[in-house]
Protein backbone atom coordinates (compact mmCIF):
# COMPACT_ATOMS: atom_id res chain seq x y z
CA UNK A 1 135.33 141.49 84.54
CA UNK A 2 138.19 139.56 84.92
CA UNK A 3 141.61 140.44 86.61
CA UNK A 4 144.87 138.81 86.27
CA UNK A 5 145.61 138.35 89.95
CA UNK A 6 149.58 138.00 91.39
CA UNK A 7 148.29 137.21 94.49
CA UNK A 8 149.12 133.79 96.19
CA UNK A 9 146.01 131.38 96.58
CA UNK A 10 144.82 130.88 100.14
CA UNK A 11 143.42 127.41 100.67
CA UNK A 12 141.06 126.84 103.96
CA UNK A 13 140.45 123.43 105.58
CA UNK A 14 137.72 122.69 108.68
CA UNK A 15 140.09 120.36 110.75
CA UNK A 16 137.17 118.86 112.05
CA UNK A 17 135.21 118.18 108.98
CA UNK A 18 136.95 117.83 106.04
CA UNK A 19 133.66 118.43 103.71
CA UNK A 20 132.78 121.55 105.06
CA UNK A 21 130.19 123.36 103.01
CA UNK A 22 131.58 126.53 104.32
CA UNK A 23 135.43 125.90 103.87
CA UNK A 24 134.49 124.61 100.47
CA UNK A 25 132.70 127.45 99.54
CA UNK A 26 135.74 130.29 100.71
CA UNK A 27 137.90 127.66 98.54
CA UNK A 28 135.78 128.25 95.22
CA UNK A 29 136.30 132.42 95.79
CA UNK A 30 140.07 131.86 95.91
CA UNK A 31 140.69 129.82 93.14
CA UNK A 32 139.36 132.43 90.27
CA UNK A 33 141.00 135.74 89.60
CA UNK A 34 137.54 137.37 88.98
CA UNK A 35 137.45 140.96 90.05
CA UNK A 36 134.26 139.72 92.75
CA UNK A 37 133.36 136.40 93.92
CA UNK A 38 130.39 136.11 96.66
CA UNK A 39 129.96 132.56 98.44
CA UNK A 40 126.46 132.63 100.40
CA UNK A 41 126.65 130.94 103.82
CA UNK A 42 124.63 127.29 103.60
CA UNK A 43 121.45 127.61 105.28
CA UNK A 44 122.53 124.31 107.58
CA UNK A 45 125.37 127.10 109.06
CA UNK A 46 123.61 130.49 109.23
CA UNK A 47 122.79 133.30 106.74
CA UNK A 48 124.45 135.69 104.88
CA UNK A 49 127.81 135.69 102.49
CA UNK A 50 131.27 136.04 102.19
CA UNK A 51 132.93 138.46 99.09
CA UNK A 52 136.40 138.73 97.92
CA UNK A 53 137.27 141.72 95.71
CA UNK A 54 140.38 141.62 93.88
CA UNK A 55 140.62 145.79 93.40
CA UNK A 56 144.29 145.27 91.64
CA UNK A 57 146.63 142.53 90.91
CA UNK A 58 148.63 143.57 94.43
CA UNK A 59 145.47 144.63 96.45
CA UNK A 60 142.10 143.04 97.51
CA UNK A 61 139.46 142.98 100.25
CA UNK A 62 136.90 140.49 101.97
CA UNK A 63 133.93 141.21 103.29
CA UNK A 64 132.02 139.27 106.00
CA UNK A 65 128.66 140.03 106.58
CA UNK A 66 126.12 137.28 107.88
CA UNK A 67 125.30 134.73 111.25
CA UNK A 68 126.59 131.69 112.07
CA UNK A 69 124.42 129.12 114.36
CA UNK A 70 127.40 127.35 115.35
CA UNK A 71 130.92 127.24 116.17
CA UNK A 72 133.29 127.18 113.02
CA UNK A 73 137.15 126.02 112.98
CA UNK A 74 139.09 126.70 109.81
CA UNK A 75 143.26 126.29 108.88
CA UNK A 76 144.30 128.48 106.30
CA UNK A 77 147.51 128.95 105.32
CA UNK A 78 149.22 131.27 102.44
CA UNK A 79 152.41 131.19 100.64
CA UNK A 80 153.85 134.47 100.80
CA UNK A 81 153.40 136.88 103.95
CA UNK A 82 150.77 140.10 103.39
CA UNK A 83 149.77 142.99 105.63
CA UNK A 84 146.11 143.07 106.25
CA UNK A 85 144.38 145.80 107.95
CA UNK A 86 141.33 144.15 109.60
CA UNK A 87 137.78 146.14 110.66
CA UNK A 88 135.23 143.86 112.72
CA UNK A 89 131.90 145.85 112.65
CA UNK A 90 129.86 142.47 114.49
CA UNK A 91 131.06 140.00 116.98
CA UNK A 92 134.55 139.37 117.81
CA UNK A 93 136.98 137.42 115.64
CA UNK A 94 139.28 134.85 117.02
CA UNK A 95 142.60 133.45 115.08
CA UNK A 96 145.96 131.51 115.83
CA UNK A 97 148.80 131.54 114.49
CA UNK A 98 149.94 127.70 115.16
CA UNK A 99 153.57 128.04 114.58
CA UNK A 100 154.40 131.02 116.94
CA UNK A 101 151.47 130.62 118.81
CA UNK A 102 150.30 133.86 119.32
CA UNK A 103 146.67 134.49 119.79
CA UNK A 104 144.54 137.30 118.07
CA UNK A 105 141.09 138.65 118.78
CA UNK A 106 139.50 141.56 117.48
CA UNK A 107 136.40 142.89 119.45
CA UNK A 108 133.42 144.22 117.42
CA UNK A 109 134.21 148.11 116.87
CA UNK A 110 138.05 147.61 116.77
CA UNK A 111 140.46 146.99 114.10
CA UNK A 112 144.20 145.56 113.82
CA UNK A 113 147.23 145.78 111.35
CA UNK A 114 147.75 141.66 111.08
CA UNK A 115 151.06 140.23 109.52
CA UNK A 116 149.90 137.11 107.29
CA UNK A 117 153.03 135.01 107.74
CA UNK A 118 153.73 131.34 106.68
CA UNK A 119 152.11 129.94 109.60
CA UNK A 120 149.04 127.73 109.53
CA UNK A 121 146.22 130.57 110.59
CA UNK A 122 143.69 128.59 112.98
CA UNK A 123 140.38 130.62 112.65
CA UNK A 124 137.36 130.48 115.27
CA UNK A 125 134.02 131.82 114.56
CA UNK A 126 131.55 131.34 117.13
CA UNK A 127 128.04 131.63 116.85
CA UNK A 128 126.72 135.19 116.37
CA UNK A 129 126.67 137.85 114.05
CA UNK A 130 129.44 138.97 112.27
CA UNK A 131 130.20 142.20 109.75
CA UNK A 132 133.72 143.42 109.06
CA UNK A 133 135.77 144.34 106.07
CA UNK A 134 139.59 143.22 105.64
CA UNK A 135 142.05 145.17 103.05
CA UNK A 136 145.61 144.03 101.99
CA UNK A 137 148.06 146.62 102.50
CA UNK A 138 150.48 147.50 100.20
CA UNK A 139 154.27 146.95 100.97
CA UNK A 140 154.73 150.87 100.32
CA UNK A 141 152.10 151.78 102.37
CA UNK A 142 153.74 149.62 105.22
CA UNK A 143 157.53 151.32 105.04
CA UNK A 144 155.67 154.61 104.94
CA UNK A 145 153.35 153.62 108.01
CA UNK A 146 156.73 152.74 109.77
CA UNK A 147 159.15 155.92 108.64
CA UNK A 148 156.27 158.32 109.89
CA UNK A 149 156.27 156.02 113.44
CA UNK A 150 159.91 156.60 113.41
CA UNK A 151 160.64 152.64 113.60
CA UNK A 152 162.77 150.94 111.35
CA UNK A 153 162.07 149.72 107.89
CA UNK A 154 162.79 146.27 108.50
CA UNK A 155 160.83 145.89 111.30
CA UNK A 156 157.49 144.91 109.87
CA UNK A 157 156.76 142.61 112.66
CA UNK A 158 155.76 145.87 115.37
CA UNK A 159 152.10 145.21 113.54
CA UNK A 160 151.73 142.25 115.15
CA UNK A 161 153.54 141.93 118.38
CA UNK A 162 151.73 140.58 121.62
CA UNK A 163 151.69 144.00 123.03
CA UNK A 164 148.90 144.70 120.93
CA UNK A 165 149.65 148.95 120.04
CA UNK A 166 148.60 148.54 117.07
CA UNK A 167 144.87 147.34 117.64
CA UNK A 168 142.36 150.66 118.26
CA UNK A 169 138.56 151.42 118.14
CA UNK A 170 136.98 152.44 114.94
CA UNK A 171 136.58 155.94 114.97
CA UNK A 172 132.78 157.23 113.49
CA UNK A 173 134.81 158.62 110.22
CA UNK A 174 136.19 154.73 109.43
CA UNK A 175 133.12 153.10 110.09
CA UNK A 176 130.98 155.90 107.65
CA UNK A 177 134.10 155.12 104.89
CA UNK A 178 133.61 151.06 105.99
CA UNK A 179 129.91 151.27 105.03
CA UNK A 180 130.21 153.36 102.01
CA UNK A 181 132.45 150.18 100.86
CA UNK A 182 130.19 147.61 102.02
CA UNK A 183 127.33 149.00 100.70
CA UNK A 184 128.96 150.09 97.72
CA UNK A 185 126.28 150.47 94.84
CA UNK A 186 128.27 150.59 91.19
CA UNK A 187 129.26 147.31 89.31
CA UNK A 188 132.44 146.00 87.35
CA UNK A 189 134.92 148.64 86.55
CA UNK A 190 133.86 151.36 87.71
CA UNK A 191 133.29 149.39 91.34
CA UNK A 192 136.56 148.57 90.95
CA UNK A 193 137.71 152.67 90.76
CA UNK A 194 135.20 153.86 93.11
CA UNK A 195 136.81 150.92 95.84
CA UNK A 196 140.50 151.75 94.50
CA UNK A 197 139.85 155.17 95.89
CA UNK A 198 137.89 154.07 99.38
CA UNK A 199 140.44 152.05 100.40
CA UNK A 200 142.90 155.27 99.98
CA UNK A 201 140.77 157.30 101.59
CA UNK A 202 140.61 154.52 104.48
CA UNK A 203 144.15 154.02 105.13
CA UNK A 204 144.49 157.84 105.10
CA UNK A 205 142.19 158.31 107.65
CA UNK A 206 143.21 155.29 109.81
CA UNK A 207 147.18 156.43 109.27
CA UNK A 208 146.07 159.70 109.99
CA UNK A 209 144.45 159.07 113.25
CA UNK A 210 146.91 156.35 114.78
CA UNK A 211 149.59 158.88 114.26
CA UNK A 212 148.07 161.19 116.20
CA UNK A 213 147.46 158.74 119.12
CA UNK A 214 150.73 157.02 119.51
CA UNK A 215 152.28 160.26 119.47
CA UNK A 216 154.39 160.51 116.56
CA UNK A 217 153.99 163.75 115.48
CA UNK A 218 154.45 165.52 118.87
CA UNK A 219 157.58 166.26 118.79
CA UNK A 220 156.47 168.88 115.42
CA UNK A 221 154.40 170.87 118.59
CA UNK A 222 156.19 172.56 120.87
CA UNK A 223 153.69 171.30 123.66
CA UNK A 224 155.43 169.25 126.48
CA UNK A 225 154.45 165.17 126.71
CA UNK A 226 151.77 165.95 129.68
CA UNK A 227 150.08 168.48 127.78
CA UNK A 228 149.61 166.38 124.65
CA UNK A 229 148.40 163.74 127.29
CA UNK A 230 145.93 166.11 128.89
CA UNK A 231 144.68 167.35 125.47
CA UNK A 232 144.53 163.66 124.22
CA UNK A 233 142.40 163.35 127.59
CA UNK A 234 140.27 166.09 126.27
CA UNK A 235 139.22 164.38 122.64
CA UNK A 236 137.74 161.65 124.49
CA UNK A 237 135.66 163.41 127.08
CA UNK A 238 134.48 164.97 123.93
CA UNK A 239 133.97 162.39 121.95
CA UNK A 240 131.98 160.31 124.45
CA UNK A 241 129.66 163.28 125.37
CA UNK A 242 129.31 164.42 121.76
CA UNK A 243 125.75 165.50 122.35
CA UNK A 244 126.43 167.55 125.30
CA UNK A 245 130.20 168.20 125.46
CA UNK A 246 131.64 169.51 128.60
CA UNK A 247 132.24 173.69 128.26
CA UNK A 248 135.54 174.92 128.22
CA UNK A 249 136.32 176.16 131.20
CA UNK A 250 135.11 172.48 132.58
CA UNK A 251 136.92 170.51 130.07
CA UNK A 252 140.02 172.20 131.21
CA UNK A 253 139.63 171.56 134.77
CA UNK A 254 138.70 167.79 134.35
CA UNK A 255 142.06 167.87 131.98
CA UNK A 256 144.00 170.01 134.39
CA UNK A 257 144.80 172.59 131.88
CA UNK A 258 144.30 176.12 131.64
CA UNK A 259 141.87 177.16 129.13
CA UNK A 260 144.28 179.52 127.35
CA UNK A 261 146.48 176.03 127.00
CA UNK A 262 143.72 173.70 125.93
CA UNK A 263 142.25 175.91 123.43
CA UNK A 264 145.09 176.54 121.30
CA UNK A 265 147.03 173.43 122.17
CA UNK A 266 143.57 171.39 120.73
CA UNK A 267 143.98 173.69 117.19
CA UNK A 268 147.47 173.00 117.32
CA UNK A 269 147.22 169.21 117.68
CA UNK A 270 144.11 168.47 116.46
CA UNK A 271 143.71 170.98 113.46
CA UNK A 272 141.07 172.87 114.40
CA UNK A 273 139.55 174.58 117.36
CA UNK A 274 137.01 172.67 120.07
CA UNK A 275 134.20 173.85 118.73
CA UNK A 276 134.77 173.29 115.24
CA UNK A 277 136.20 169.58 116.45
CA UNK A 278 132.41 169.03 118.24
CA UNK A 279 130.67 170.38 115.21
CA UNK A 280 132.47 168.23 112.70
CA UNK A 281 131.97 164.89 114.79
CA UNK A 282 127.99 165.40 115.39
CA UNK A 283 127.93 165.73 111.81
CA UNK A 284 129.72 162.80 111.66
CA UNK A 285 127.42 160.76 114.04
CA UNK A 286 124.40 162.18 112.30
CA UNK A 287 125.34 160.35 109.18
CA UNK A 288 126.41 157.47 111.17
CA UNK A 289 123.03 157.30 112.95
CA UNK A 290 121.04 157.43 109.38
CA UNK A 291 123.66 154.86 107.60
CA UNK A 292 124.05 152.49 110.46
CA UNK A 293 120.83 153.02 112.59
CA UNK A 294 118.47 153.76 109.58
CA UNK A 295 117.20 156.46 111.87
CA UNK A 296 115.89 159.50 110.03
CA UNK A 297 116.86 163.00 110.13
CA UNK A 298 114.78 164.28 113.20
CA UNK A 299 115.72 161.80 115.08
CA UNK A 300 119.51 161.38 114.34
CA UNK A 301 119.54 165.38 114.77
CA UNK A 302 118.48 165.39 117.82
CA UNK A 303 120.77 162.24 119.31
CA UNK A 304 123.45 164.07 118.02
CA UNK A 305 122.53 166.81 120.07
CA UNK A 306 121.64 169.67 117.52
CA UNK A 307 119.09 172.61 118.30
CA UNK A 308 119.00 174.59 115.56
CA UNK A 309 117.73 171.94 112.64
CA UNK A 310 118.71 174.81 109.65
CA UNK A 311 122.17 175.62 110.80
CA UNK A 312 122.82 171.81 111.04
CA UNK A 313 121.76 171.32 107.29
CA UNK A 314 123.55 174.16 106.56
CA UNK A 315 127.00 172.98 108.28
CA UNK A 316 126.19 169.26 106.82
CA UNK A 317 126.06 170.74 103.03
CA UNK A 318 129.21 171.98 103.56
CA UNK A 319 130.75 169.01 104.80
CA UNK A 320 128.95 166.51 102.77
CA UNK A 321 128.02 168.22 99.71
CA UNK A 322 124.76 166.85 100.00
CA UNK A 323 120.95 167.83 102.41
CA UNK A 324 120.60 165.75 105.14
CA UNK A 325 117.23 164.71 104.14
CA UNK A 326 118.69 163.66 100.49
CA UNK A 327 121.13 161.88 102.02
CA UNK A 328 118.75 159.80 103.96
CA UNK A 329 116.53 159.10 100.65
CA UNK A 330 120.15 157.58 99.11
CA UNK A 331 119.94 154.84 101.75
């Protein structure tokens, strides 16, 4: 299937090597307006491939997934600026932007909002193994992102300032929604649908959560700014000790809230109480474990820190719409 594509082209040189197999290849992918185009990594450089996906004429995604043996350098640069929102699943990934100079690295299990201006783009890949997932962002999606952060429309350039606010972990729920893309099993057009509505469903869910964190929204709550802290505080204990969470009365001490304060002021935040919050993130991980880990139900159950192996499936049917044990089979 073939998709008229409005999109600029995006030529890549290797300053060092100006036959690069590699560069060459990422060349071939941006010259056609085909809905996919996959270049394989040469076998001299490492294994694995590199896909563009042109989902509609105004959006499209890359995926990376393979090793390199050795250090890469490539110069891109693009004619008109685009908002990418960019998920690194492997090792890190290093790029410059030669004409301000300002340096970007994303770690494995982070992601950033990156400006693609004018500038030459200087990218370094280093050896190792790398897995990550890039989407273009809308312009409307952008002014949205901004009006909800209370910043001004105009500003676009807060995405990519040295400061760094708007580069975060990947929270379980992205990376289950990043491999459900990557792994993504229909062809053609109805890839193209099924990928149309993903990367919704991403940007949702990222939008959602970095509102939350940088605060935007507390001033709908009539909590004060060191009780949104405190409860803020609390998520993470809990999310770090997911398999054996903290009980209430000790989360509230290690937060230094009472537990009238942090039970009602985590519903009121977060949407839902503490206990439904651990519940819904160890089903979370459980999938995680079996998509990522390939680990099977027994064993993801029990890392997640579940007991009772029937309530589990029961609470995961809900959630999921699917048994645990047929959603391992599906992968």
């Amino acid at each position: 299937m073939m998709i008229k594509n409005a999109m600029p082209k995006f030529k890549v040189v290797n300053p060092k090597n100006e036959e690069c197999l590699i560069c060459a290849g990422l060349n071939r992918i941006y010259k056609t307006d085909f809905f996919q185009q996959e270049m394989e990594i040469p076998e001299k450089f490492g294994k694995g491939y590199c896909r563009r996906i042109i989902v509609k004429p105004s959006q499209e995604m890359f995926i990376y997934n393979g090793t390199l043996y050795e250090k890469i350098i490539m110069r891109g640069r693009q004619n008109n600026p685009q908002n990418w929102l960019v998920f690194c699943m492997g090792d890190s990934i290093q790029w410059l932007l030669e004409g301000k100079q300002q340096e970007y690295v994303v770690a494995g299990g982070e992601n950033y909002i990156m400006n693609g201006s004018q500038d030459n783009h200087l990218c370094i890949y280093n050896p190792g193994q790398f897995l990550g997932l890039s989407v273009q962002l809308d312009s409307d999606i952008i002014t949205n992102f901004i009006q909800h952060m209370g910043k001004e429309p105009a500003r676009t350039n807060i995405f990519h300032g040295s400061n760094g606010a708007y580069k975060r972990k990947n929270s379980s729920n992205v990376r289950l929604i990043l491999n459900e893309m990557i792994n993504c099993r229909y062809h053609e057009h109805v890839k193209r649908i099924y990928l149309e509505g993903k990367i919704l469903e991403l940007i949702a869910v990222y939008l959602d959560e970095t509102i939350f964190e940088t605060g935007a929204l507390h001033s709908r709550t009539k909590l004060s700014s060191s009780d949104v802290k405190s409860l803020h505080e609390a998520r993470r204990l809990v999310d770090r000790n997911l398999a054996s969470p903290p009980t209430i009365s000790k989360l509230a001490k290690l937060v230094c809230l009472n537990e009238f304060k942090l039970k009602t002021g985590f519903k009121e935040l977060f949407g839902m109480p503490v206990h439904a919050y651990i519940i819904d993130k160890r089903l979370e991980l459980v999938r995680l474990l079996m998509e990522d880990k390939k680990l099977k139900v027994s064993e993801a159950v029990l890392m997640a820190g579940y007991n009772d192996a029937s309530h589990f499936a029961e609470k995961f049917r809900k959630k999921y719409g699917i048994n645990p044990s047929a959603c391992a089979k599906r992968l």
